[in-house]
Protein backbone atom coordinates (compact mmCIF):
# COMPACT_ATOMS: atom_id res chain seq x y z
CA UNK A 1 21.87 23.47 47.07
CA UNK A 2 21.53 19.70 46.32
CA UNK A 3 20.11 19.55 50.69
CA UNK A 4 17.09 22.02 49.92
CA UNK A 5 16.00 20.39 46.58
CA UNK A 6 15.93 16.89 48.36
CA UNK A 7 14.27 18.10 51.57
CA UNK A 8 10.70 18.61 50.12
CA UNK A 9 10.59 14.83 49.31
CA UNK A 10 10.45 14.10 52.61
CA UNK A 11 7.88 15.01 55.24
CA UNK A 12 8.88 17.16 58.35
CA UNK A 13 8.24 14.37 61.06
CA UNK A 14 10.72 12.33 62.06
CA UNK A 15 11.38 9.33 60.03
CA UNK A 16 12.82 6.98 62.43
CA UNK A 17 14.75 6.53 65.26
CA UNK A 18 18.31 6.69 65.56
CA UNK A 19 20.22 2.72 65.59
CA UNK A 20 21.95 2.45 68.83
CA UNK A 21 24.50 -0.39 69.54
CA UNK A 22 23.21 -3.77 70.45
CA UNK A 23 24.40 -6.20 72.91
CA UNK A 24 27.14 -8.01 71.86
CA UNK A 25 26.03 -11.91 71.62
CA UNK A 26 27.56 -14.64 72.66
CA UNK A 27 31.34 -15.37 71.82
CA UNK A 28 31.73 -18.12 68.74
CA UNK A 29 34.30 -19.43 66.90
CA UNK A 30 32.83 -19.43 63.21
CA UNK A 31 35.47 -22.51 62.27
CA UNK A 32 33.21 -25.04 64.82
CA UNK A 33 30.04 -23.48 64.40
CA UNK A 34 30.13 -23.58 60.15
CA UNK A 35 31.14 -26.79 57.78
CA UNK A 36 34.46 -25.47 55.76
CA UNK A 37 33.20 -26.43 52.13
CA UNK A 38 34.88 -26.96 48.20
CA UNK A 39 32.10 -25.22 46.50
CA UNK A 40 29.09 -23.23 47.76
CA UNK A 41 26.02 -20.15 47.11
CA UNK A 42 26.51 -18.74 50.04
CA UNK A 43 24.43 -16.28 51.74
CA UNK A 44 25.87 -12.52 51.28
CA UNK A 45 24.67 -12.09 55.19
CA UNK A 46 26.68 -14.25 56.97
CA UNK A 47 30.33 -14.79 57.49
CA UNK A 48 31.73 -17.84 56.34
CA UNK A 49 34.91 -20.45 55.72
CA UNK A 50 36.12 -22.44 53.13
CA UNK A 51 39.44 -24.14 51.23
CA UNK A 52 40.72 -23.12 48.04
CA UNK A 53 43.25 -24.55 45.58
CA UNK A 54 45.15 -21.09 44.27
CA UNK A 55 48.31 -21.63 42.88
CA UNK A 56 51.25 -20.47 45.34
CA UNK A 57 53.77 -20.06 42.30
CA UNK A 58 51.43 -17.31 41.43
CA UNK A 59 52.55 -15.61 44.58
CA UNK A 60 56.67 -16.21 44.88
CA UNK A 61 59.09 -13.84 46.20
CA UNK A 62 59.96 -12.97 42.04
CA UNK A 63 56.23 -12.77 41.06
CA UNK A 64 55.32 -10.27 44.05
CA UNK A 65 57.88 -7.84 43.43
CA UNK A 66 57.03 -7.79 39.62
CA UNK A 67 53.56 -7.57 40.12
CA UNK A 68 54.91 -4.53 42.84
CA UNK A 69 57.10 -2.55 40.31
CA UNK A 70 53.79 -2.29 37.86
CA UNK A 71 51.34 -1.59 39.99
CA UNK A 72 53.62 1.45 41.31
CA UNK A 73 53.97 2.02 37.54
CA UNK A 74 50.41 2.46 36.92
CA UNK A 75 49.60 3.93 40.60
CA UNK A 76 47.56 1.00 41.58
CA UNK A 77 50.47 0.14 44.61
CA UNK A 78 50.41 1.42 48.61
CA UNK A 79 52.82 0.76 50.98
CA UNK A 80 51.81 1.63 54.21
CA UNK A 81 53.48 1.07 58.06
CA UNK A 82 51.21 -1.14 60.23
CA UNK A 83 49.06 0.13 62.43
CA UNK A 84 49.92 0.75 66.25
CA UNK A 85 47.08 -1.35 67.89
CA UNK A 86 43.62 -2.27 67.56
CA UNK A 87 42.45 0.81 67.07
CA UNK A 88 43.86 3.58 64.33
CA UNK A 89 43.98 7.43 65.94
CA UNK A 90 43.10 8.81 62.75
CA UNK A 91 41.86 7.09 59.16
CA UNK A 92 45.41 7.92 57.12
CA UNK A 93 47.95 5.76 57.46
CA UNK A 94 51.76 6.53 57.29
CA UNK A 95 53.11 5.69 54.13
CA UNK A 96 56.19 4.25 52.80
CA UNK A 97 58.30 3.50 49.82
CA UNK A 98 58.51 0.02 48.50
CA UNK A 99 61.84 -1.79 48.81
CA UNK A 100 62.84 -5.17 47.40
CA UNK A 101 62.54 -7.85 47.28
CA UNK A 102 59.23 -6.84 48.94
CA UNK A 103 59.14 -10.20 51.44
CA UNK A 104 62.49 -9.78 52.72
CA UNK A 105 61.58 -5.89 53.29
CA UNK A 106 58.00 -7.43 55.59
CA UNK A 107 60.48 -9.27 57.65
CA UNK A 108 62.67 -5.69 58.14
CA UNK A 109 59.75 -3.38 58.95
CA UNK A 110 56.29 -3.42 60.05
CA UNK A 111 54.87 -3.09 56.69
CA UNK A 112 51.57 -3.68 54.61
CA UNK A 113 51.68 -3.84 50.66
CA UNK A 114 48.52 -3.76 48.73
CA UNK A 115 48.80 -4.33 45.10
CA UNK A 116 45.83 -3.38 44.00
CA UNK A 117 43.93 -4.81 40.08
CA UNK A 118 45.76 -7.30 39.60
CA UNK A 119 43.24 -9.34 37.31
CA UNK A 120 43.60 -6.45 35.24
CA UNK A 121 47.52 -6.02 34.41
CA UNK A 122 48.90 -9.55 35.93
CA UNK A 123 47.83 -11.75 33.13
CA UNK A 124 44.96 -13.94 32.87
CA UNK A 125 45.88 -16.21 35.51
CA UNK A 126 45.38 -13.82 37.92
CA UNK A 127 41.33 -12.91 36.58
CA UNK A 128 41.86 -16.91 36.86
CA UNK A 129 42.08 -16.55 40.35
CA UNK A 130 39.07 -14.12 40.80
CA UNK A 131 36.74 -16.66 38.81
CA UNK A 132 37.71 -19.56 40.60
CA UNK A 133 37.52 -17.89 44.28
CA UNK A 134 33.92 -17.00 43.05
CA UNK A 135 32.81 -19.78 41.95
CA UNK A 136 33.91 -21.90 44.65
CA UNK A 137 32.77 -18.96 47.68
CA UNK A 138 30.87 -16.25 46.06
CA UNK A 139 27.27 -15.81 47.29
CA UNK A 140 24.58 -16.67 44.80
CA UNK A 141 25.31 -14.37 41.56
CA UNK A 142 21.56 -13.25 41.64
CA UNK A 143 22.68 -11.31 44.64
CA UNK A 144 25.27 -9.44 42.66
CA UNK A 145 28.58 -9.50 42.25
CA UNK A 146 29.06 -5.78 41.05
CA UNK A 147 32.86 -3.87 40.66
CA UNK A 148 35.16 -6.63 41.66
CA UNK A 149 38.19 -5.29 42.61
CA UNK A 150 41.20 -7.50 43.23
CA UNK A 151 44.44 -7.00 45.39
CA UNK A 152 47.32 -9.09 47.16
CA UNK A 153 48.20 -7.73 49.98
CA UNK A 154 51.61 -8.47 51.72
CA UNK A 155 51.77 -8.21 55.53
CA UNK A 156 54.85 -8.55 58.10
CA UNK A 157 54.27 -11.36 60.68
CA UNK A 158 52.62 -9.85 63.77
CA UNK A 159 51.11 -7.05 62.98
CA UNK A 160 47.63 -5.86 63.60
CA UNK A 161 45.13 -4.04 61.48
CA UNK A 162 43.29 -1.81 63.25
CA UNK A 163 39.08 -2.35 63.35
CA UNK A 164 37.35 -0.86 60.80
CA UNK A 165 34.34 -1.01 58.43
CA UNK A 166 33.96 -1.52 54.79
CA UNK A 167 30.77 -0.96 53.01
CA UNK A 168 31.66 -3.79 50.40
CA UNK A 169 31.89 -7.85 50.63
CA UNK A 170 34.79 -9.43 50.77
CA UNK A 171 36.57 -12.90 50.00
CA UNK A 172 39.87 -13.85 51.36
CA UNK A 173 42.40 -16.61 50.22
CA UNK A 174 45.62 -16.73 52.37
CA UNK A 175 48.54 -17.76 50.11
CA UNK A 176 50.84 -17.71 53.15
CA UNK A 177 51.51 -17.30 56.45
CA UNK A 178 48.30 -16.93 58.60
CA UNK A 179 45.60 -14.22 59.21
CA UNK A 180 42.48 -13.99 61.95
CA UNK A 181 39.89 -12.13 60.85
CA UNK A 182 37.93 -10.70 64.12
CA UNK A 183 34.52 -9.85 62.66
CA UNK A 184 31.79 -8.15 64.17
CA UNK A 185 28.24 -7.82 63.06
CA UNK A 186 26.86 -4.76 61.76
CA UNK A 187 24.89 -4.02 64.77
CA UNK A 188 28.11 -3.54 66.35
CA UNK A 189 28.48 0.19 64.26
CA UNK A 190 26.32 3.18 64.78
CA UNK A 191 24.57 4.81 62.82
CA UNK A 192 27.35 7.60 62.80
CA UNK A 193 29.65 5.08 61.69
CA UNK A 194 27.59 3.59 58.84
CA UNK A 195 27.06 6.73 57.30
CA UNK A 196 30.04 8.48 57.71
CA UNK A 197 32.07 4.83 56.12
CA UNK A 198 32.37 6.52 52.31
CA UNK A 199 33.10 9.78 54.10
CA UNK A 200 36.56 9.07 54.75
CA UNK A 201 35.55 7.06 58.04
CA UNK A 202 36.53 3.97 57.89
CA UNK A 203 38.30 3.20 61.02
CA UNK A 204 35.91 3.03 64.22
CA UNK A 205 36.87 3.78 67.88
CA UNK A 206 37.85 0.17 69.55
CA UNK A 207 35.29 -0.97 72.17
CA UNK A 208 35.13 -4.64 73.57
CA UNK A 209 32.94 -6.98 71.38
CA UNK A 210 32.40 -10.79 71.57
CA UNK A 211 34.35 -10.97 68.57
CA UNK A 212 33.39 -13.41 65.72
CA UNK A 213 36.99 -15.73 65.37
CA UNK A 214 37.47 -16.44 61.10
CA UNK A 215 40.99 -17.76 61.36
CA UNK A 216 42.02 -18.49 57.39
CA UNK A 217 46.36 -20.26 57.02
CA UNK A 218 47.42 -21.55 54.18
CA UNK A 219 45.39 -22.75 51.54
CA UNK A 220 41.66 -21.24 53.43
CA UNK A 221 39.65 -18.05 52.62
CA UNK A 222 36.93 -16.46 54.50
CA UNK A 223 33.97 -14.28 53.66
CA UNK A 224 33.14 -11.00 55.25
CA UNK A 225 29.88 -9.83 54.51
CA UNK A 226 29.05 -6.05 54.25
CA UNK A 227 29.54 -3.60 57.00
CA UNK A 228 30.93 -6.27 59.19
CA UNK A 229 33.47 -4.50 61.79
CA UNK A 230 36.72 -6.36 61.85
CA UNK A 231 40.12 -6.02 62.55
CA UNK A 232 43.17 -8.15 61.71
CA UNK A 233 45.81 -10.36 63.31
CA UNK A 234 48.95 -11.92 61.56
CA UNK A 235 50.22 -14.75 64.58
CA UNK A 236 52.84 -16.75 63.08
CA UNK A 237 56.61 -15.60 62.32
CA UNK A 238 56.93 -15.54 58.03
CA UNK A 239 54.93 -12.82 55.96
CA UNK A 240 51.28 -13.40 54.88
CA UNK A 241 50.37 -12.67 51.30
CA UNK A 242 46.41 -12.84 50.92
CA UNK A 243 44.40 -12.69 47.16
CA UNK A 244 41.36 -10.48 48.13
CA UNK A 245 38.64 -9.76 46.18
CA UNK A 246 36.21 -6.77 47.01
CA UNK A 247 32.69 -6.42 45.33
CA UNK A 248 28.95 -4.72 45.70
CA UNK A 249 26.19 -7.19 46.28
CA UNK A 250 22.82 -5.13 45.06
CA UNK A 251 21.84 -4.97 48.46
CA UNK A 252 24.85 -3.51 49.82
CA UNK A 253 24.68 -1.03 46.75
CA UNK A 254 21.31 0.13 48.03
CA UNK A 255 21.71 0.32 51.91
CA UNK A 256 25.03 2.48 51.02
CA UNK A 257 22.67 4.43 48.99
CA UNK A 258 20.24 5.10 51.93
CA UNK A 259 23.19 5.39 54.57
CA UNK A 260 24.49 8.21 51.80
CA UNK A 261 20.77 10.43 52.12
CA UNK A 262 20.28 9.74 55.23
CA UNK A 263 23.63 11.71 56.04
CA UNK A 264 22.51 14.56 53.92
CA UNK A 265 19.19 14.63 55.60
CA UNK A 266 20.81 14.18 59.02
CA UNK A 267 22.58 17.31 58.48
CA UNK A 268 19.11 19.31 57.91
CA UNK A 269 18.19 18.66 61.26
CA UNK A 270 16.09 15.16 60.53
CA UNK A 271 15.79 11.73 62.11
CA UNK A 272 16.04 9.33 59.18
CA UNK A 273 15.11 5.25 59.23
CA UNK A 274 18.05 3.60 58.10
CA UNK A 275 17.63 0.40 55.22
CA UNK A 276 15.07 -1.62 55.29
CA UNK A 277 12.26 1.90 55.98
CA UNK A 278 9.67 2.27 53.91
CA UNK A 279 11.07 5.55 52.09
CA UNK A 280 14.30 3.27 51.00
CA UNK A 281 13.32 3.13 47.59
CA UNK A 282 12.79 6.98 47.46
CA UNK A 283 16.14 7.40 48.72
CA UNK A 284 17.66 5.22 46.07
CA UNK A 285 16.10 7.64 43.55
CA UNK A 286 17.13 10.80 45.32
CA UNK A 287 21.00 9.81 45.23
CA UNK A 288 21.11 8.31 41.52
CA UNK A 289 19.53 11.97 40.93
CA UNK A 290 22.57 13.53 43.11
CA UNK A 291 24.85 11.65 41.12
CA UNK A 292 23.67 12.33 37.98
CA UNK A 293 24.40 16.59 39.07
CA UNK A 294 27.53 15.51 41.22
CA UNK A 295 28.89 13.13 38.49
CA UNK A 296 29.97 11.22 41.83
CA UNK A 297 28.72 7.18 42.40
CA UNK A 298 27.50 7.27 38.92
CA UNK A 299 28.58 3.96 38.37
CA UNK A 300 25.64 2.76 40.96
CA UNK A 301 22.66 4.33 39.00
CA UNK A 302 19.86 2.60 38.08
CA UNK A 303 20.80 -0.34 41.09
């Protein structure tokens, strides 16, 4: 139903050609091509470095596993196994039951906590935390910085996360231990994979890439602009606890909104342009008017 009352909007003739994949460019290692800075208004299109100053009593062994018992209270906790490689056969993961203290159980198993809204139930230190890590490495507010979400994640040393997408931005502080964050641009994705990343999709087939090196230890942060491809590595032989904040720019809000139509109008049988066509703006109407019927993404209206 909502597919034929969106279709006459849009002409019969194909709108654009399909993305393919790029070549990959050049190899670089993003910590001697960029300056790691205190305080900058960053652009929200390019990957970047820089130090922070949280405070690791924030993040002990006592505070992690009370911050773990509440989240599980309020269903804001998952604990899930690593995954087996680089790539993830599948988008669930296999998940676990907490056990504590929740460091000494990521030196036992292959295990990933995520303790998800912290800013929210933690106290004010930890919204604290989310202000400062703005401030000192969010892009330029004018950009956006819509739905922050916050969550510490706890990983076992060595394990991998397997490559995947995310629609959103992200900035990441290591508290401890050490992560490498293997980005790839969003060229790297097709346009399969773009549109199908809210569908449940996150997790992309693994092909070779001239990988983008973002390696963040103790006391560093990176950011990962949208749709960046990445996986994870954890070298190193003590667990890594990360803050990580994910948020909308209004860009990324409106290319998810055209990536979101165009799947819709994929499925009739058309050839949409992806962002940055000159229908984009119609698109962004036609899924705030979805939402409004679907009651689904009605928190991006009007964007």
């Amino acid at each position: 139903m909502v597919l034929k009352s969106i279709l006459p909007l849009f002409s019969s003739r194909v709108l654009g050609a399909q993305t393919r994949i790029q070549k990959p460019a050049r190899s670089t290692n993003l910590r001697n091509r960029m300056s790691v800075t205190q305080s900058i208004r960053r652009s929200a299109d390019v990957p970047g470095l820089f130090e922070h100053h949280l405070d690791p009593a924030l993040f002990t062994s006592d505070r992690l596993d009370d911050l773990c018992r509440e989240a599980d209270r309020r269903g804001t906790l998952k604990v899930q196994f690593a995954d087996p490689g680089r790539q993830r056969y599948g988008n669930d993961p296999i998940y676990a039951r907490p056990s504590y203290p929740i460091m000494e159980d990521a030196m036992r198993r292959p295990i990933q906590y995520r303790i998800m809204d912290v800013d929210h139930f933690g106290g004010p230190e930890y919204k604290d935390c989310l202000d400062q890590i703005f401030e000192l490495a969010g892009p330029d507010p004018a950009l956006g910085r819509i739905r922050p979400e916050t969550v510490i994640r706890v990983f076992s040393p060595g394990v991998t996360v397997a490559l995947h997408g995310d629609p959103d931005v992200k900035l990441v502080s290591t508290i401890a231990g050490e992560t490498i964050w293997w980005v790839r641009p969003p060229s790297a994705m097709t346009t399969d994979e773009h549109e199908k990343l809210l569908r449940g999709n996150f997790f992309l087939e693994w092909r070779d890439w001239d990988d983008q090196e973002l390696r963040i230890p103790p006391g560093h942060g990176c950011f990962v602009p949208s749709r960046w491809a990445h996986w994870l590595s954890h070298p190193g032989d003590e667990p890594v606890v990360s803050f990580e904040i994910g948020f909308w720019t209004t860009e990324s809000i409106r290319a998810r909104k055209v990536y979101d139509v165009n799947w819709l109008l994929r499925r009739a049988g058309r050839q949409p342009a992806g962002p940055g066509g000159a229908r984009d703006a119609l698109k962004n109407r036609v899924f705030d008017a979805i939402s409004t019927v679907t009651r689904k993404g009605s928190e991006y209206r009007g964007v």
